[in-house]
C-alpha atoms as a PDB file:
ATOM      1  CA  UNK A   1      -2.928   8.123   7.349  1.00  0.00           C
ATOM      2  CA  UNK A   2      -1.018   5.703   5.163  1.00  0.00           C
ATOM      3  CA  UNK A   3      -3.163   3.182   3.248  1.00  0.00           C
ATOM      4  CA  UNK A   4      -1.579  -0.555   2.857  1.00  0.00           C
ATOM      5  CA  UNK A   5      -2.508  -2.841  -0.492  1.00  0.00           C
ATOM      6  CA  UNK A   6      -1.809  -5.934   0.040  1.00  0.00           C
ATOM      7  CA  UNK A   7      -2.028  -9.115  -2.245  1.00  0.00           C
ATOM      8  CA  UNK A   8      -0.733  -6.829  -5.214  1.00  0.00           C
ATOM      9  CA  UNK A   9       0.625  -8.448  -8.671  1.00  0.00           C
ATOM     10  CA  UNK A  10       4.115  -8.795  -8.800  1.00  0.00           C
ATOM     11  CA  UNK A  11       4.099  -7.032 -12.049  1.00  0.00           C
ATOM     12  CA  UNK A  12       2.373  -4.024 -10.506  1.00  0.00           C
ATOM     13  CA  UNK A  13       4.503  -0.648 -10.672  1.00  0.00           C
ATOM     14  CA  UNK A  14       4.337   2.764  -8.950  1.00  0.00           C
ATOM     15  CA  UNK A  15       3.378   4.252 -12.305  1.00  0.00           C
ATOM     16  CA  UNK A  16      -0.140   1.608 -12.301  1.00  0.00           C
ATOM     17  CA  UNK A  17      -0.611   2.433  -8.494  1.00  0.00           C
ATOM     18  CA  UNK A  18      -0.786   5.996  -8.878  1.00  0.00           C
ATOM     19  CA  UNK A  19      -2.794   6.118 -12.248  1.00  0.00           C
ATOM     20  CA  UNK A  20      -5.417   3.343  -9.782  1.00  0.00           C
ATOM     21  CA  UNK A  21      -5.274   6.000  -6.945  1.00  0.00           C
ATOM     22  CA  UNK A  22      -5.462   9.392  -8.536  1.00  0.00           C
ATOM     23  CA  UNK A  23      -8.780   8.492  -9.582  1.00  0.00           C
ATOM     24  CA  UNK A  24      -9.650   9.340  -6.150  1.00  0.00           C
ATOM     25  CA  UNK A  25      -7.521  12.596  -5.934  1.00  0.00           C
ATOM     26  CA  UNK A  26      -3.571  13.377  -5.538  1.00  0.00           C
ATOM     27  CA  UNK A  27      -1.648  11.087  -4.699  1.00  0.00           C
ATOM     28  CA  UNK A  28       1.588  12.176  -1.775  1.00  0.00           C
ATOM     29  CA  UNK A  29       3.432   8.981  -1.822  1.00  0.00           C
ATOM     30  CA  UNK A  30       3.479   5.346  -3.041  1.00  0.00           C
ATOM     31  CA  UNK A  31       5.936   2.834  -1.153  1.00  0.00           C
ATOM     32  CA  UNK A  32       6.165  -0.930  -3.306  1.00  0.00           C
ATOM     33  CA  UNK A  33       8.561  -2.767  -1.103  1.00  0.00           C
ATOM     34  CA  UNK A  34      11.187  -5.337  -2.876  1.00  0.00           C
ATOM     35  CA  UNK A  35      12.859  -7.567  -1.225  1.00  0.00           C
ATOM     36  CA  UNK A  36      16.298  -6.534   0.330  1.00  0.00           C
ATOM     37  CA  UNK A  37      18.240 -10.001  -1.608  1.00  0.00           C
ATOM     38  CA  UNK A  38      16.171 -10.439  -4.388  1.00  0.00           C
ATOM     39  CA  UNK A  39      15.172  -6.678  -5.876  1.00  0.00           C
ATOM     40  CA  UNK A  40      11.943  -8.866  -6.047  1.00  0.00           C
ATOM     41  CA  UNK A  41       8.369  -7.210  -5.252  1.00  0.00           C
ATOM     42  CA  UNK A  42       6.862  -8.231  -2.284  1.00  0.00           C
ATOM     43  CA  UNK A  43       3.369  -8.007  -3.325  1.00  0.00           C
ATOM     44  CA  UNK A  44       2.132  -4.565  -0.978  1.00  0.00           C
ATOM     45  CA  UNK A  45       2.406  -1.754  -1.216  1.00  0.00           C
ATOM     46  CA  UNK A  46       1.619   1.728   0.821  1.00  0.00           C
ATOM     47  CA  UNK A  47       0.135   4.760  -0.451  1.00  0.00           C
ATOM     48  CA  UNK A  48      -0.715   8.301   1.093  1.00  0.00           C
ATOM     49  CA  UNK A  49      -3.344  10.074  -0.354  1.00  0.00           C
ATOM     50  CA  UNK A  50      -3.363  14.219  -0.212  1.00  0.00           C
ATOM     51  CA  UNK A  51      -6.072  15.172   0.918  1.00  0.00           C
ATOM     52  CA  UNK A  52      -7.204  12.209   4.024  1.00  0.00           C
ATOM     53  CA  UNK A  53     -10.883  12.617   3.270  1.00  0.00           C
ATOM     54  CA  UNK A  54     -10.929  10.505   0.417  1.00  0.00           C
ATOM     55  CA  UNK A  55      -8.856   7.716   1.830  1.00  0.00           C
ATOM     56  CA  UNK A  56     -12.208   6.078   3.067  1.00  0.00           C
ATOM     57  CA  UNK A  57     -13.370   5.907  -0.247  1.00  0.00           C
ATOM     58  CA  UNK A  58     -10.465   4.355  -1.661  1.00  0.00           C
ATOM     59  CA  UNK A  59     -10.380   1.703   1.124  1.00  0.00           C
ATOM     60  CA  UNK A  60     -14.159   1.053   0.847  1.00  0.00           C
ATOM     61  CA  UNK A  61     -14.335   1.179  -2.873  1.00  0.00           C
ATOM     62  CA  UNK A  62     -10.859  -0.682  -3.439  1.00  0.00           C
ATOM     63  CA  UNK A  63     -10.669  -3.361  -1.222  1.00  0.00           C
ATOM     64  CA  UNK A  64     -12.033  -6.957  -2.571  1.00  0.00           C
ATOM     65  CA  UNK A  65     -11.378  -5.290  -5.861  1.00  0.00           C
ATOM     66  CA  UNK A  66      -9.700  -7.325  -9.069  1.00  0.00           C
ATOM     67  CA  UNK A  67      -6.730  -5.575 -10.037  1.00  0.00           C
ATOM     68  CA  UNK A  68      -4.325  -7.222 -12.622  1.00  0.00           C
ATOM     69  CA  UNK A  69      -5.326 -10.623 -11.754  1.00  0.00           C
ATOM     70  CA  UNK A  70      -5.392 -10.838  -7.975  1.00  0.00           C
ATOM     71  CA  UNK A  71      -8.501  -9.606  -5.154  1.00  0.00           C
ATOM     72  CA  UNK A  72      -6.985  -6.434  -3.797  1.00  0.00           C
ATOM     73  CA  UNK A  73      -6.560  -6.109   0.235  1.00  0.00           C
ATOM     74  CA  UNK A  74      -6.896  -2.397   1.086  1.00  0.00           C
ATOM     75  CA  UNK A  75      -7.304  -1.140   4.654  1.00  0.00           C
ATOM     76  CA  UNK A  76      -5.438   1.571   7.012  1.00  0.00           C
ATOM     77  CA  UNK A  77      -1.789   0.977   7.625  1.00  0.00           C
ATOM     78  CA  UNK A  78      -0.641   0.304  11.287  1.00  0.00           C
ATOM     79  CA  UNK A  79       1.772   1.770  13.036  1.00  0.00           C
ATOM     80  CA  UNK A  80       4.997  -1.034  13.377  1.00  0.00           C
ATOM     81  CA  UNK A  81       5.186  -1.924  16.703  1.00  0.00           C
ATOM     82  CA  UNK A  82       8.588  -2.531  18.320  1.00  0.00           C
ATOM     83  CA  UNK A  83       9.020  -6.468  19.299  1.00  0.00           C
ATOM     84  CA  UNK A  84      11.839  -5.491  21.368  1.00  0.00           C
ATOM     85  CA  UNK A  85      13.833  -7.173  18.995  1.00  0.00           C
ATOM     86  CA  UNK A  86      16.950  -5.520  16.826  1.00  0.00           C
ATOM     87  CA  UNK A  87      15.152  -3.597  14.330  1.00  0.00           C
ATOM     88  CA  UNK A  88      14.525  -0.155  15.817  1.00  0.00           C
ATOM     89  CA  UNK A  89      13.273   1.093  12.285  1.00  0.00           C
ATOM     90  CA  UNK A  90       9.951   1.536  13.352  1.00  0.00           C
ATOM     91  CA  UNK A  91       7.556   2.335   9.707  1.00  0.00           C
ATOM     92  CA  UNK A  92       3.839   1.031   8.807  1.00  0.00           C
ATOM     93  CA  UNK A  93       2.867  -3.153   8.607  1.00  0.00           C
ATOM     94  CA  UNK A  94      -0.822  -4.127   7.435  1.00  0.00           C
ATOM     95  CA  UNK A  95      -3.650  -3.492   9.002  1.00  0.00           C
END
């Protein structure tokens, strides 16, 4: 399961996320989006925890949480769904 984090800091990096998430155990991956003309952040960002156990904790104990400035938005990732339209990428949107 991939966890999204939405309504993130633009000054948050993938070095803050994963000292945040480790607290909860190993973090497999951290994905923090820019934008494709700017190089800008786009203010989510989606982690995978190890072990999937412990990524009910993090959502319960994370989400409403103050985080450099801003009220975190944690919850379970959703699969992309296909619109039909050109972008056959497929990946993970918010929950």
């Amino acid at each position: 399961m991939t966890i999204y984090v939405g309504n993130l800091s633009f000054q948050a990096t993938e070095e803050d996320l994963q000292e945040v998430f480790a607290e909860y155990g190993e973090v497999s991956r951290i994905s923090l989006p820019t934008d494709r003309e700017t190089g800008r952040k786009r203010g989510f960002a989606f982690i995978e925890m190890k072990e999937d156990s412990v990524e009910d904790t993090v959502i319960a104990e994370l989400d409403g949480a103050e985080w450099l400035g801003r009220e975190l938005r944690v919850n379970k990732a959703k699969p992309r769904e296909n619109s039909g339209g050109g972008n056959r990428r497929g990946g993970m949107r918010a929950g």
